[in-house]
N, C-alpha and C. Protein backbone atom coordinates (compact mmCIF):
# COMPACT_ATOMS: atom_id res chain seq x y z
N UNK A 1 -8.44 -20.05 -39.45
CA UNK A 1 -8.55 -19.83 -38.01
C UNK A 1 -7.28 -19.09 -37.56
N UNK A 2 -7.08 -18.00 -36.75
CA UNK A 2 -6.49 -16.97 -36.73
C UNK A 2 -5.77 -18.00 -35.21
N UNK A 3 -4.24 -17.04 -34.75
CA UNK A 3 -3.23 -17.93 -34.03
C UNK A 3 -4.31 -18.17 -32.92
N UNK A 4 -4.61 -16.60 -32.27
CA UNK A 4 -5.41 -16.50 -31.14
C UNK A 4 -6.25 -17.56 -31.19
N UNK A 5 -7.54 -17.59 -31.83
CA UNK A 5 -8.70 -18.73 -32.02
C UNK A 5 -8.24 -20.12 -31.29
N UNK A 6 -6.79 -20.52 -32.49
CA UNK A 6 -5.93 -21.70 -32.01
C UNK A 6 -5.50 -21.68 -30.50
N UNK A 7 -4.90 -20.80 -30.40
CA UNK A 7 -4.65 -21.08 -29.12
C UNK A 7 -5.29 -21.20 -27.68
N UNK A 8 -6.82 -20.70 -28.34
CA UNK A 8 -7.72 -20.03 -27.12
C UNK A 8 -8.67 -21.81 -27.01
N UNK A 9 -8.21 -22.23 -28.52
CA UNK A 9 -8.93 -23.79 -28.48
C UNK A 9 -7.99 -24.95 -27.85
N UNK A 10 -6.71 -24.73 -28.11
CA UNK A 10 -5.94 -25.34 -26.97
C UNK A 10 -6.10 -24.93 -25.38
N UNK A 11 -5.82 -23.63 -25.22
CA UNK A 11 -6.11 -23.65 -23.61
C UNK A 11 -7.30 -23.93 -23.14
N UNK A 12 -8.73 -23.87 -23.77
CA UNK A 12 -9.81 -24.35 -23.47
C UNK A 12 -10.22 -25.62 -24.04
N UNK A 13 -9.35 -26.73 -24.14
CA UNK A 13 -9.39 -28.09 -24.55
C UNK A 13 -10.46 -28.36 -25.66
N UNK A 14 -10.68 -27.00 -26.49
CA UNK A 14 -12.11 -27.37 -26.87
C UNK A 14 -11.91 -28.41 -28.06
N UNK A 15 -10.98 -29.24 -28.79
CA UNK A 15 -11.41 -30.16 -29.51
C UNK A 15 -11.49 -31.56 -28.61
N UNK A 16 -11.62 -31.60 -27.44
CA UNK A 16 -11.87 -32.79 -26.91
C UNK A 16 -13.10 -33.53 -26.82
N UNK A 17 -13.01 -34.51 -26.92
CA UNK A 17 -14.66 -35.37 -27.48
C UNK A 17 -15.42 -35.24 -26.73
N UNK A 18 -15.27 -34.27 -25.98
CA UNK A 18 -16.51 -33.92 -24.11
C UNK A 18 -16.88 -33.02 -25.03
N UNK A 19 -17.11 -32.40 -26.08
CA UNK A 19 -17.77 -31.22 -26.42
C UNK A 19 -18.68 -31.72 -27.92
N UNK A 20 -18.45 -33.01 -28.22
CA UNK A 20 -19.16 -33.62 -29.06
C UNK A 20 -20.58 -33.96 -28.59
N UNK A 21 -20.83 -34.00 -27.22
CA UNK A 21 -22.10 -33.86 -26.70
C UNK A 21 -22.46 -32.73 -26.50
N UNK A 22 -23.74 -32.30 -27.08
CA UNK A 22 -24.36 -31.01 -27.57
C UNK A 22 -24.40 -30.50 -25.50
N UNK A 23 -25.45 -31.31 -25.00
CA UNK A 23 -26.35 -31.11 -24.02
C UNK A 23 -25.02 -30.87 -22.65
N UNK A 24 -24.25 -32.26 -22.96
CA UNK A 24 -22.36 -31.37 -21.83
C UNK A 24 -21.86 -30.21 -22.34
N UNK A 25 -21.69 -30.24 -23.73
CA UNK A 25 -21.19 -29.07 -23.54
C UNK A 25 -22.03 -28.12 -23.26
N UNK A 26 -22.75 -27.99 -23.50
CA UNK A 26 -23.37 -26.61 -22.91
C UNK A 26 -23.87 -26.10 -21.46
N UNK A 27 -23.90 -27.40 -20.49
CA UNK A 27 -24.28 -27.43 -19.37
C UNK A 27 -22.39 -26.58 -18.83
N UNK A 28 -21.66 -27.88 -19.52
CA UNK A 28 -19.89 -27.11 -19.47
C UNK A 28 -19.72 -25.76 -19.49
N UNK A 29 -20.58 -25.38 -20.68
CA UNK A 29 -19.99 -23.53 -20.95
C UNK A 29 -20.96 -22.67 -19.74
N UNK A 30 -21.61 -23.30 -19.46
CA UNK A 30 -22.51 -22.43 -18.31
C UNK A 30 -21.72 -22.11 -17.45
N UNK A 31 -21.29 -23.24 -16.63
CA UNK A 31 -20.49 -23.80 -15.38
C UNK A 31 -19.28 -23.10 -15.73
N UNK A 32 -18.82 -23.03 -16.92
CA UNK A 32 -17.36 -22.21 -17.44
C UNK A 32 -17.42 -20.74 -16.76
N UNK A 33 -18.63 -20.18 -17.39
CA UNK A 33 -19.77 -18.87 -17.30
C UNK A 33 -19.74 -18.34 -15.70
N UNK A 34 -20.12 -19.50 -15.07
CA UNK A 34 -20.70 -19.29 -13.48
C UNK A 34 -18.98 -19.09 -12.86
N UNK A 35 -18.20 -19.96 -12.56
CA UNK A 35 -16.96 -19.94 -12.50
C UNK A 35 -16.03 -18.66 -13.11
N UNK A 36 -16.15 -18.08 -14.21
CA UNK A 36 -15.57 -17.22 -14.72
C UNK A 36 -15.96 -15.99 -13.91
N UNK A 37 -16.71 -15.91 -14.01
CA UNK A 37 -17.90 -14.48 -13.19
C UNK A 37 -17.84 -14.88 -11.94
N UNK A 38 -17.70 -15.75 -11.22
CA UNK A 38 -16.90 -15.88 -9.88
C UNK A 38 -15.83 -15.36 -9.32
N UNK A 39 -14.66 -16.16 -10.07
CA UNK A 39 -13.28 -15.12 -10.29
C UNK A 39 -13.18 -13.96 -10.30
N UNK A 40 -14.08 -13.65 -10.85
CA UNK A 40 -14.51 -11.58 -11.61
C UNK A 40 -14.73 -11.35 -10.39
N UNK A 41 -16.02 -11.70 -9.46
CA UNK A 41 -16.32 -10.97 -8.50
C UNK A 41 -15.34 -10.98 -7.67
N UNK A 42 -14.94 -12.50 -7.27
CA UNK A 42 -13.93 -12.43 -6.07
C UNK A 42 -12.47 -11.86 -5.98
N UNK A 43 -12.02 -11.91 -7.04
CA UNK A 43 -10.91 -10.91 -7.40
C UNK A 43 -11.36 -9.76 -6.86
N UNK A 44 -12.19 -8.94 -8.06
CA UNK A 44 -12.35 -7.34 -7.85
C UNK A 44 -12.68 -6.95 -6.06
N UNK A 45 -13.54 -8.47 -5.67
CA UNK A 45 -13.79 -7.83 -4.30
C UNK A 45 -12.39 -8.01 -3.29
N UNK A 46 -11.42 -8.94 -3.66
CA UNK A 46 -9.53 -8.79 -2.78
C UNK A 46 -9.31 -8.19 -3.26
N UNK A 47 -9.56 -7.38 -4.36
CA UNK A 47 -8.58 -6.38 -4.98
C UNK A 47 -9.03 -4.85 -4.53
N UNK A 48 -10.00 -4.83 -4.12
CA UNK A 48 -10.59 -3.29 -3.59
C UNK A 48 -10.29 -3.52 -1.86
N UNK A 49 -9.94 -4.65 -1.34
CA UNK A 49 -9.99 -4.83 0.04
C UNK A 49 -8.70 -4.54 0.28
N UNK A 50 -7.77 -5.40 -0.71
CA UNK A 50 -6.37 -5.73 -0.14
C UNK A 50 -5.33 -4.74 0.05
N UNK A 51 -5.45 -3.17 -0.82
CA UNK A 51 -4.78 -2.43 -0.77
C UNK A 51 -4.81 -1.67 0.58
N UNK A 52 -6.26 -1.51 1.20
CA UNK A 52 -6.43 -0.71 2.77
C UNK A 52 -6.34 -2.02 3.52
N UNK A 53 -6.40 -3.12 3.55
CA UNK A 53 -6.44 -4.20 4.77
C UNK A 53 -4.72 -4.69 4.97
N UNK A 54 -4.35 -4.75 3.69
CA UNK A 54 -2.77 -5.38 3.89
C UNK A 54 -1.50 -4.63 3.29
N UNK A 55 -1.85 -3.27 3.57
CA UNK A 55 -1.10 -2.25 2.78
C UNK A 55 -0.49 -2.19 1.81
N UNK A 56 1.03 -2.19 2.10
CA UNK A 56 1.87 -1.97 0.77
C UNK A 56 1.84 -3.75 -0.19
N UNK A 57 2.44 -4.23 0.46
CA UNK A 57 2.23 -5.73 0.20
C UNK A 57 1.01 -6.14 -0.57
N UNK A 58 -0.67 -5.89 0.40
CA UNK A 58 -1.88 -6.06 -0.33
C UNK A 58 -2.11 -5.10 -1.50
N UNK A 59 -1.00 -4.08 -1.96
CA UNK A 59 -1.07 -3.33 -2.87
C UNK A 59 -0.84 -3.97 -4.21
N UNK A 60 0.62 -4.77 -3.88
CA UNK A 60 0.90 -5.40 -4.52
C UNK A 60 0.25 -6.77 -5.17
N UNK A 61 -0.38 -7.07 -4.68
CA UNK A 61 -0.98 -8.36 -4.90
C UNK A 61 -2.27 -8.16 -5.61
N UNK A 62 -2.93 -6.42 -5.22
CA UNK A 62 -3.76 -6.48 -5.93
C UNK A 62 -3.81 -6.20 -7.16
N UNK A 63 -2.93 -5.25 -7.47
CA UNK A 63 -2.15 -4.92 -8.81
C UNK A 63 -2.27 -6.27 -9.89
N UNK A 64 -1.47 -7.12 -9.07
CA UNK A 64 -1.21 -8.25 -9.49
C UNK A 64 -2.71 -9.00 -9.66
N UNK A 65 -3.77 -8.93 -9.00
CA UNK A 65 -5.26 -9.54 -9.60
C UNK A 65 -6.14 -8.59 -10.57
N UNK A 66 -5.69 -7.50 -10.07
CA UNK A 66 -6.03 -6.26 -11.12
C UNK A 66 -5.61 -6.70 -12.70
N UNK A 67 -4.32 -6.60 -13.12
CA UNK A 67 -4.08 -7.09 -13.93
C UNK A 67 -4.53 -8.56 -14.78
N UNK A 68 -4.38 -9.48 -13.69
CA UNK A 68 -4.81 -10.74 -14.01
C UNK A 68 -5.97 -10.66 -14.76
N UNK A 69 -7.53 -10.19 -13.95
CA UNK A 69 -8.54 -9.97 -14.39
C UNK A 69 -8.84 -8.97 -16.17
N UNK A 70 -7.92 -8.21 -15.63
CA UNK A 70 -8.43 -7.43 -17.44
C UNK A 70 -7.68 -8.14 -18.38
N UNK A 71 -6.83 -9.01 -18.36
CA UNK A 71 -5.90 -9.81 -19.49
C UNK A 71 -7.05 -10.93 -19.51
N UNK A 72 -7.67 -11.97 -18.90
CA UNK A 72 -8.65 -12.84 -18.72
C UNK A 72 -10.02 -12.30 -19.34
N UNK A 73 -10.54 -11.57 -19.00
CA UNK A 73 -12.09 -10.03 -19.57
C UNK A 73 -11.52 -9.92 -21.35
N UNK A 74 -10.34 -9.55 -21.39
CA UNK A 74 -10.36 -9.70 -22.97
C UNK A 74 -10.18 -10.67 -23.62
N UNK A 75 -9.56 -12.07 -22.72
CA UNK A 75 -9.52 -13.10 -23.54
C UNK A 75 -10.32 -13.67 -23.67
N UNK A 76 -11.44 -13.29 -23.17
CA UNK A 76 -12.90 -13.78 -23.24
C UNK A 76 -13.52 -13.12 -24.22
N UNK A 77 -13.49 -11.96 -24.55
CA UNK A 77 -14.40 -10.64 -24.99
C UNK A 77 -13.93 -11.13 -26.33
N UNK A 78 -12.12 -10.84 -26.63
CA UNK A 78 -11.63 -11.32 -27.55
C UNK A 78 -11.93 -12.35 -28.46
N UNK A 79 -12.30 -13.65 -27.58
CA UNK A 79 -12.51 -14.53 -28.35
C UNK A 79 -13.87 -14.56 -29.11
N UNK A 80 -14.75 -14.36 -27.89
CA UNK A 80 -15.89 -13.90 -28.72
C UNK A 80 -16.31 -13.64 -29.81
N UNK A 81 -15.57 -12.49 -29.91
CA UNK A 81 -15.55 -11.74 -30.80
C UNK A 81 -14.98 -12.42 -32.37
N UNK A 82 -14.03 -12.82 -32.02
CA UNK A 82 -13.00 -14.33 -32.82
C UNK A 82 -13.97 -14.48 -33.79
N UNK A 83 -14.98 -15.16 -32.85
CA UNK A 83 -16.00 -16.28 -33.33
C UNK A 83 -17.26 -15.43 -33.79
N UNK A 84 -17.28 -14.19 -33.65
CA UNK A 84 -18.55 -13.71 -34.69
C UNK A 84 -19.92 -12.61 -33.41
N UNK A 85 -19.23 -12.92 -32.14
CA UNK A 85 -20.26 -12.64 -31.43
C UNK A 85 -19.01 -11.05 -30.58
N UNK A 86 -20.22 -10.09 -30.82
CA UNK A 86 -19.40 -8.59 -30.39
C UNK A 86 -20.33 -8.88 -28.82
N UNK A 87 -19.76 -8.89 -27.62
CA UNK A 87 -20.51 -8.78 -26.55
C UNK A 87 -21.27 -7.04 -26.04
N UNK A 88 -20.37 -6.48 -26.87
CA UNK A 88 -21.11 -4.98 -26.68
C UNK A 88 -22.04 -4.72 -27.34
N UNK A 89 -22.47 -5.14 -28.34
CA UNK A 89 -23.60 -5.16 -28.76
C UNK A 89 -24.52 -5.99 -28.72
N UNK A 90 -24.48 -7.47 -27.97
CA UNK A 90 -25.72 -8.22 -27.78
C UNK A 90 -26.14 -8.42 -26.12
N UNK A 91 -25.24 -7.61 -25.64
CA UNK A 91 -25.91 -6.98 -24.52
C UNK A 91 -26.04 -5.53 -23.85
N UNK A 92 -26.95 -4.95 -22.69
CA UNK A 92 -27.61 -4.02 -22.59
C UNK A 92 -25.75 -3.63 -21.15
N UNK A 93 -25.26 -2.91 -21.27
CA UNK A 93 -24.20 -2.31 -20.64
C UNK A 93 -24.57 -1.49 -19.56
N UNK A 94 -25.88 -0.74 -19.58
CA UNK A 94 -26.01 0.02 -18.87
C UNK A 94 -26.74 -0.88 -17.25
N UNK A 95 -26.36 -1.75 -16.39
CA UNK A 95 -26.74 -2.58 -15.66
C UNK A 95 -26.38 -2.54 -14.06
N UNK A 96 -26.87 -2.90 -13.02
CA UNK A 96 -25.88 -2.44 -11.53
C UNK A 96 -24.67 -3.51 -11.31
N UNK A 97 -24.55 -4.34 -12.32
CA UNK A 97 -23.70 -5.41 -11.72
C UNK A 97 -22.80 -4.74 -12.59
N UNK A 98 -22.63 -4.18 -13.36
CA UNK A 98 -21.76 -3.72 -14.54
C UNK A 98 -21.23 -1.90 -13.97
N UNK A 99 -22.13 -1.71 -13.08
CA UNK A 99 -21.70 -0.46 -11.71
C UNK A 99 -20.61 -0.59 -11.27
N UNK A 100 -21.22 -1.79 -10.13
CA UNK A 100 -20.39 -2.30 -9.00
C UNK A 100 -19.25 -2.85 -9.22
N UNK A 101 -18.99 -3.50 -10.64
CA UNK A 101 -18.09 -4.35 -11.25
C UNK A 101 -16.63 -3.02 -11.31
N UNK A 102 -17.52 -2.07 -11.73
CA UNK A 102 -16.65 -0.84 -12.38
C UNK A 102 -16.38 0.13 -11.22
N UNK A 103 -17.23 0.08 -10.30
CA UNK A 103 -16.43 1.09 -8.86
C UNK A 103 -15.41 -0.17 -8.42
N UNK A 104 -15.91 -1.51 -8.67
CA UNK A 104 -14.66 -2.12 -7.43
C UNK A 104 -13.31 -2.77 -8.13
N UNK A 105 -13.40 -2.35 -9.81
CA UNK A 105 -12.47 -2.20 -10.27
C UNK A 105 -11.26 -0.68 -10.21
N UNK A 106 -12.17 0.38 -9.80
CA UNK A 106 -11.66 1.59 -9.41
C UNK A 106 -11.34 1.32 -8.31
N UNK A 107 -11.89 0.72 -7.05
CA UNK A 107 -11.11 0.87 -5.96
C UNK A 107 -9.90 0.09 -5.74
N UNK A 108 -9.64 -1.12 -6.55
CA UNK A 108 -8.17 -2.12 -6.84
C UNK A 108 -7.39 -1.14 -7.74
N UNK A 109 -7.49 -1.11 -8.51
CA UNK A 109 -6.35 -0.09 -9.12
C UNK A 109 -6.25 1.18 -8.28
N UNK A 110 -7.28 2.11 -7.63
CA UNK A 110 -7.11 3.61 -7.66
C UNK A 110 -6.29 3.35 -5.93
N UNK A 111 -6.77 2.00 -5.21
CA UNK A 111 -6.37 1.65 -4.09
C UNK A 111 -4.86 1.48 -4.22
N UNK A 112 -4.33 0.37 -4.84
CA UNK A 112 -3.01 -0.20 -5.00
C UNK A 112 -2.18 1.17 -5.82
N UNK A 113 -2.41 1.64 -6.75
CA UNK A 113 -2.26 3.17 -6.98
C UNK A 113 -1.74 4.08 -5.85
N UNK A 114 -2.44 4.30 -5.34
CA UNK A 114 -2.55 5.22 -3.71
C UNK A 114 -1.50 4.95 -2.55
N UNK A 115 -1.97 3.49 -2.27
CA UNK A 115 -0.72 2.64 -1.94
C UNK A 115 0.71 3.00 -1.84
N UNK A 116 0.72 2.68 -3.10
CA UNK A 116 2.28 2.23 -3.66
C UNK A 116 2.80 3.59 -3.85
N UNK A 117 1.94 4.72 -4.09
CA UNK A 117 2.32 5.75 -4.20
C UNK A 117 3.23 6.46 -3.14
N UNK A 118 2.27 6.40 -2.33
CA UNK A 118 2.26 6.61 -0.78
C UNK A 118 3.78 6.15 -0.38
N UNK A 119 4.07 5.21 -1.12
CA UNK A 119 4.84 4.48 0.11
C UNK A 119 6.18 4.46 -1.48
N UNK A 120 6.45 4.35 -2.45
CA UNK A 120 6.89 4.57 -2.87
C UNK A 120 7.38 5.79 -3.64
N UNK A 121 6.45 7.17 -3.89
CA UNK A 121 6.33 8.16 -4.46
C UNK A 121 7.12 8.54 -3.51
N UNK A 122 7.46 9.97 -3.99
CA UNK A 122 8.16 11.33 -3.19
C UNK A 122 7.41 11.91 -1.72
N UNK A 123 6.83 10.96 -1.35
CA UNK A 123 5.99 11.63 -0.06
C UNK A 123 5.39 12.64 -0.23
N UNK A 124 5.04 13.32 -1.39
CA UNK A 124 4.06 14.41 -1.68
C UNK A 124 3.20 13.74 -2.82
N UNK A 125 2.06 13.90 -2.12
CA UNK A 125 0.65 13.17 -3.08
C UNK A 125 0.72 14.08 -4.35
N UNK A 126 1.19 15.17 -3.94
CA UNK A 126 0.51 16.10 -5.28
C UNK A 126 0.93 15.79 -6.54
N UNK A 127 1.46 15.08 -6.75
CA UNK A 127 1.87 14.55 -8.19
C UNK A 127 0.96 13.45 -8.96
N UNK A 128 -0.27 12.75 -7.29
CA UNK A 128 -0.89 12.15 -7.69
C UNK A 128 -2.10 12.80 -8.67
N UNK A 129 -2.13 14.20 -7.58
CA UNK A 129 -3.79 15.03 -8.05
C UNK A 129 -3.35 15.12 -9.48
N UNK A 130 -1.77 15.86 -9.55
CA UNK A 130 -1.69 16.10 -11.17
C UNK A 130 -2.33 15.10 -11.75
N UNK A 131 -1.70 13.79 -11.76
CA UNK A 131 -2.16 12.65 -12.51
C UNK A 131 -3.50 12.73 -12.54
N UNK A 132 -4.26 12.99 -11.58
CA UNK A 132 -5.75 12.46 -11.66
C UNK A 132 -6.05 13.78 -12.37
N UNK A 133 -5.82 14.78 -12.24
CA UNK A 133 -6.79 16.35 -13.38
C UNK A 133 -6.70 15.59 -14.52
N UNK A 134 -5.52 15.18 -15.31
CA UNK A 134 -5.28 15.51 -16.52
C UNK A 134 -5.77 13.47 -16.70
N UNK A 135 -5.78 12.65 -15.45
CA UNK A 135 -6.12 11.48 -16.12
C UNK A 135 -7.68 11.37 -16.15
N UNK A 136 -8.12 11.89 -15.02
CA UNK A 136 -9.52 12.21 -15.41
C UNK A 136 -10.22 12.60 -16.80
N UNK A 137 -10.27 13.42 -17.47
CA UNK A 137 -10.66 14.21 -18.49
C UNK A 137 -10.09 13.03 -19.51
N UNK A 138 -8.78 12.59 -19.50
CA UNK A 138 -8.91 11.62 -20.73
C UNK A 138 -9.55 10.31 -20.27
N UNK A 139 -9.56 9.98 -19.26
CA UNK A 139 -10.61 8.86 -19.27
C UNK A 139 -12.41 8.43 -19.40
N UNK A 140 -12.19 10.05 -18.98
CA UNK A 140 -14.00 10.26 -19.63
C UNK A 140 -14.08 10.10 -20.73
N UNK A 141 -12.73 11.00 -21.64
CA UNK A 141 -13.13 11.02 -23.09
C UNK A 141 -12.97 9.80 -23.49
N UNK A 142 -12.07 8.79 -23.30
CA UNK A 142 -12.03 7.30 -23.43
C UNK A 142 -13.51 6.80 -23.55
N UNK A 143 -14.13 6.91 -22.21
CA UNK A 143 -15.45 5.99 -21.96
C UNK A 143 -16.34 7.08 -22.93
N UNK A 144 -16.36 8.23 -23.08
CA UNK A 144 -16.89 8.79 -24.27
C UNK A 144 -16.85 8.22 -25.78
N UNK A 145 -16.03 8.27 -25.74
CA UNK A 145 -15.38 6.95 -27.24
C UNK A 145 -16.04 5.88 -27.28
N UNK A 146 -15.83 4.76 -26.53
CA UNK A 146 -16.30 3.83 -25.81
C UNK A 146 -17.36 3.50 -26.08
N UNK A 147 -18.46 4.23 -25.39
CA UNK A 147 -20.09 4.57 -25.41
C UNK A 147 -20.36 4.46 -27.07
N UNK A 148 -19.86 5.84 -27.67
CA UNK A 148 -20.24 5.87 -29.40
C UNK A 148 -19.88 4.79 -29.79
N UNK A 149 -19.37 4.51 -29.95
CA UNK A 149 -18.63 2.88 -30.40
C UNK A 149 -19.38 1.78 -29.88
N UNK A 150 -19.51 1.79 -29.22
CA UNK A 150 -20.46 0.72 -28.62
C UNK A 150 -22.42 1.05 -29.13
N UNK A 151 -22.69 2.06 -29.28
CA UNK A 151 -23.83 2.81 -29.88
C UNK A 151 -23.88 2.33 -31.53
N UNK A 152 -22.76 2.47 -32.03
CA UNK A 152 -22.54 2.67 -34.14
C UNK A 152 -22.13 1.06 -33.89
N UNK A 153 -21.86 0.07 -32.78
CA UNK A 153 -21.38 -1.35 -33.54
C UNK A 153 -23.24 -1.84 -33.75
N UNK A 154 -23.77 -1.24 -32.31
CA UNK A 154 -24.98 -1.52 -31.99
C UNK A 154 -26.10 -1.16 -32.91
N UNK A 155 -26.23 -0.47 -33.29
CA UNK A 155 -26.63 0.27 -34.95
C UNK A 155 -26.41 -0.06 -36.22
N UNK A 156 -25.03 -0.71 -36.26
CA UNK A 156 -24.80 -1.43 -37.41
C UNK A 156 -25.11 -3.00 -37.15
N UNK A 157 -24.86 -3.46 -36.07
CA UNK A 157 -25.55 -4.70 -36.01
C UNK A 157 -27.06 -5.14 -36.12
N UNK A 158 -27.83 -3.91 -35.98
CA UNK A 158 -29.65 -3.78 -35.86
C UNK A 158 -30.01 -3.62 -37.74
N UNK A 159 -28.93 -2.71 -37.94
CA UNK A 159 -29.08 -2.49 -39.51
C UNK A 159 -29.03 -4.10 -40.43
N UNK A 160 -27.89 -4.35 -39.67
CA UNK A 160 -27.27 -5.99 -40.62
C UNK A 160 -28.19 -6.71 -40.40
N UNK A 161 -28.99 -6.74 -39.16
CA UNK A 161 -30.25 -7.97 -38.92
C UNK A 161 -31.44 -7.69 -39.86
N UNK A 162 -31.53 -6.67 -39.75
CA UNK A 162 -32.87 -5.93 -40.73
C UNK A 162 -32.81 -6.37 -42.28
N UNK A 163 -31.71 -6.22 -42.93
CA UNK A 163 -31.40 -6.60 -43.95
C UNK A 163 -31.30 -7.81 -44.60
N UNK A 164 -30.44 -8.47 -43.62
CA UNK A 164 -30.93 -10.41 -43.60
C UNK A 164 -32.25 -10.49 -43.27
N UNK A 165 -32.87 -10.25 -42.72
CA UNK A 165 -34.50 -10.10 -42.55
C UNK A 165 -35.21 -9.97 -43.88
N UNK A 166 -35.15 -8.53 -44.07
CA UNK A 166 -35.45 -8.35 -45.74
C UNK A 166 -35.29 -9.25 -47.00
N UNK A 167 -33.45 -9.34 -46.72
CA UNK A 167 -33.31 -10.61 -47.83
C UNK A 167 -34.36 -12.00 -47.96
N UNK A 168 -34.23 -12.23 -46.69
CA UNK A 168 -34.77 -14.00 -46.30
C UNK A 168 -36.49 -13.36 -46.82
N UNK A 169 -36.92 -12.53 -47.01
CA UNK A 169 -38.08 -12.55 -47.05
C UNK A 169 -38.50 -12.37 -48.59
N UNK A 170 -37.70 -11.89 -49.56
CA UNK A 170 -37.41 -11.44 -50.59
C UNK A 170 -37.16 -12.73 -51.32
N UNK A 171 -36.56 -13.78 -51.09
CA UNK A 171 -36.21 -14.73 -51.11
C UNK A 171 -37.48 -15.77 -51.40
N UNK A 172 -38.20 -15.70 -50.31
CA UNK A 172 -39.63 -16.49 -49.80
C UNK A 172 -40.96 -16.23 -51.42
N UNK A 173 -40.64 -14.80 -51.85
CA UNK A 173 -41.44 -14.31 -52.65
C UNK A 173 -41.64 -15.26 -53.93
């Protein structure tokens, strides 16, 4: 068991004898589930608000949930993953909650960004546009990456099922 694993089983108490019941725990990981994806929304939604409602300050703070949230998204994804399960490939990505999730993560960063810029930068935006030509184009190519990768895990995971399929049947003979 790798440090992460360990540690992700300490901060989530998971050797405690509440998880020796099949039927709690799992009602638990739901409620974990519902709660987690709570946070997600309500964050991303102070974090797209706070930079135009409470300016420089709500810039800051959103930064600060901005961050929070994508360190939390991978320690989830991460662990997952830990344990054998790729979330990009056993689910469908292309979704509106997985939209909205992703514009109102653009408007907390691109907001608090703007912000801080504004008010900390040289009083000339144009250093921002630079940033955005040249950050644009690599962030497409990123989510370009991204996509294939998420396509070839998805492909190799359909392949690997097929095959255990085959075997188990080969087996039966």
């Amino acid at each position: 068991m790798s440090a992460f694993v360990r540690a992700a089983r300490f901060v989530g108490d998971l050797d405690d004898e509440f998880y020796a019941d099949e039927l709690q725990r799992d009602i638990w990981n739901e409620a974990s589930a519902v709660g987690f994806q709570s946070l997600l929304w309500i964050g991303l939604i102070a974090g797209a608000i706070l930079p135009f409602a409470a300016g420089v300050t709500g810039a800051w703070v959103a930064l600060g949930i901005y961050v929070a949230l994508i360190v939390v998204a991978y320690v989830v994804i991460g662990y997952a993953r830990a344990r054998g399960i790729d979330m990009y490939t056993v689910q469908e990505l292309r979704r509106a909650r997985i939209a909205v999730a992703s514009a109102l993560f653009v408007l907390c960063g691109g907001g608090a960004a703007i912000r801080l810029l504004a008010r900390y930068g040289d009083g000339n935006l144009g250093s921002l546009w630079i940033g955005v030509a040249v950050g644009a184009p690599l962030g497409f190519a990123a989510a370009v990456v991204g996509v294939k990768a998420h396509q070839r895990r998805r492909r190799e995971a359909e392949l690997a099922a097929e095959k255990a399929e085959l075997q188990g049947f080969e087996e039966t003979d």
